[in-house]
C-alpha atoms as a PDB file:
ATOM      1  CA  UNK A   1       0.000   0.000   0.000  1.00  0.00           C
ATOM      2  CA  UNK A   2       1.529   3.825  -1.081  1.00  0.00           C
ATOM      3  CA  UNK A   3       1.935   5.735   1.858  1.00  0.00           C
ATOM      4  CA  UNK A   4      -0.144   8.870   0.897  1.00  0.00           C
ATOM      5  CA  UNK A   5      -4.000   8.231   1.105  1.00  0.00           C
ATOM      6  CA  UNK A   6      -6.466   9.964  -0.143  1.00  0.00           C
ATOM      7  CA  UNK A   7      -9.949  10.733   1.500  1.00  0.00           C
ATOM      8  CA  UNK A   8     -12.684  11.819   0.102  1.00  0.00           C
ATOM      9  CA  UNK A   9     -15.444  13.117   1.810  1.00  0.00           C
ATOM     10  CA  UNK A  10     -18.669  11.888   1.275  1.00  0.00           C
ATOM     11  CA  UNK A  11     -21.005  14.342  -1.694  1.00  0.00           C
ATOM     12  CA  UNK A  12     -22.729  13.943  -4.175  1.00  0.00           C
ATOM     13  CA  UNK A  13     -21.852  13.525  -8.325  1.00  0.00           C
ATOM     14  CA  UNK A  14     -18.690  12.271  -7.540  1.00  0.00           C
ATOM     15  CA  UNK A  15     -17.225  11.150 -11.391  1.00  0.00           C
ATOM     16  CA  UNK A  16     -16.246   7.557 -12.340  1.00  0.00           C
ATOM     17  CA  UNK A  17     -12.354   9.522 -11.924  1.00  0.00           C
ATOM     18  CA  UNK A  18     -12.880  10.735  -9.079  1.00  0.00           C
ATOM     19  CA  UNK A  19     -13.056   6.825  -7.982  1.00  0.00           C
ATOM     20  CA  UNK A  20     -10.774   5.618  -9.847  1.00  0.00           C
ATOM     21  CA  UNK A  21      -8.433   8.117  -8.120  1.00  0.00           C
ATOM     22  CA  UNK A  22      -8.761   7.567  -5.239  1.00  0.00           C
ATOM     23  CA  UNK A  23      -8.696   3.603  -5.013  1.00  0.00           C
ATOM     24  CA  UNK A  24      -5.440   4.434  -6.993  1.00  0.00           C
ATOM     25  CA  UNK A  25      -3.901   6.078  -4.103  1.00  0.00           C
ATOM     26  CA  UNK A  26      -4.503   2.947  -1.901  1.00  0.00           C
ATOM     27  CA  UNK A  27      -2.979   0.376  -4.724  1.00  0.00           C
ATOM     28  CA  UNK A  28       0.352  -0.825  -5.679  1.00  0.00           C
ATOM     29  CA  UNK A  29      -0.405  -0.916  -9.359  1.00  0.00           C
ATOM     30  CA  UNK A  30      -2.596  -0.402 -12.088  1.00  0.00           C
ATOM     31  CA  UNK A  31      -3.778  -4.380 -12.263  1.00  0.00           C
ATOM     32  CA  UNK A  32      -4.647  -4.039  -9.039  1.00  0.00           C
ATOM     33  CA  UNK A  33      -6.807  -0.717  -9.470  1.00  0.00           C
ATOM     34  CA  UNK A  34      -8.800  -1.814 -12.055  1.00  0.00           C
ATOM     35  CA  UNK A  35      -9.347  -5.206 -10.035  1.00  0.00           C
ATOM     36  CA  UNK A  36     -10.703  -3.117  -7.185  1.00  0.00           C
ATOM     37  CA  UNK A  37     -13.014  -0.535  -9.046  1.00  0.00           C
ATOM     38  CA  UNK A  38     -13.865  -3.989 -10.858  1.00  0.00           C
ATOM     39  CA  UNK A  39     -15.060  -5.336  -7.345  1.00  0.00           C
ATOM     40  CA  UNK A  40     -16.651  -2.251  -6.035  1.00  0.00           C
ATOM     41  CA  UNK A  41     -18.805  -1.606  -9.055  1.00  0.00           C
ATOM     42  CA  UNK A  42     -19.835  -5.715  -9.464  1.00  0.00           C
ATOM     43  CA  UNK A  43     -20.228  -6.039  -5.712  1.00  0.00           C
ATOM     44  CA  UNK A  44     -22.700  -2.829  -6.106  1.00  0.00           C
ATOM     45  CA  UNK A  45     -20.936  -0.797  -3.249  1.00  0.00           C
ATOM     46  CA  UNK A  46     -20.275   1.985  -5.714  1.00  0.00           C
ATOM     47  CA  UNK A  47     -23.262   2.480  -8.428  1.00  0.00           C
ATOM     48  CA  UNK A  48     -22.923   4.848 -11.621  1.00  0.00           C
ATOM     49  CA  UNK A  49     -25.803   7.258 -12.297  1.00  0.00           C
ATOM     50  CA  UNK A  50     -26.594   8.164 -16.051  1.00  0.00           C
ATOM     51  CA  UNK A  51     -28.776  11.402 -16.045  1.00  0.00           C
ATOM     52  CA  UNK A  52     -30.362  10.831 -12.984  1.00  0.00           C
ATOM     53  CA  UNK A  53     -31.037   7.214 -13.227  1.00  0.00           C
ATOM     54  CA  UNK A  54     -28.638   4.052 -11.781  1.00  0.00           C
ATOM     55  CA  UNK A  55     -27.318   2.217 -14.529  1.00  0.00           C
ATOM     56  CA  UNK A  56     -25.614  -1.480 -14.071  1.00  0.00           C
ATOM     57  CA  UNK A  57     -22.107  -1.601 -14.429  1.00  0.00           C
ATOM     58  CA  UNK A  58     -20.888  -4.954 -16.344  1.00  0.00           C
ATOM     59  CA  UNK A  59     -17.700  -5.971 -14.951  1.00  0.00           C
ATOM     60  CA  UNK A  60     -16.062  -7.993 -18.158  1.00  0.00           C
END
């Protein structure tokens, strides 16, 4: 794990970036940032929102 975290606080319309920056603050690598924004959006803790509306996420 890096040393330097990053913490967001919780708000709304936070982007799909946003995530992905974070989680890569907390990871070794790229592999394993992808594998963890892969987990968060298939376990449905994180959801994206399309113009109001949840849309699934498919985790290939």
């Amino acid at each position: 794990m890096k040393k330097t975290n990053q913490i967001l606080k919780p708000r709304q319309g936070l982007s799909l970036g946003d995530l992905i920056l974070a989680v890569s603050s907390c990871t070794k690598n790229t592999k394993e940032t992808v594998a963890a924004v892969a987990d968060l959006l298939g376990s449905g803790q994180v959801r994206i929102q399309s113009n109001g509306r949840f849309t699934r996420a498919q985790v290939c």
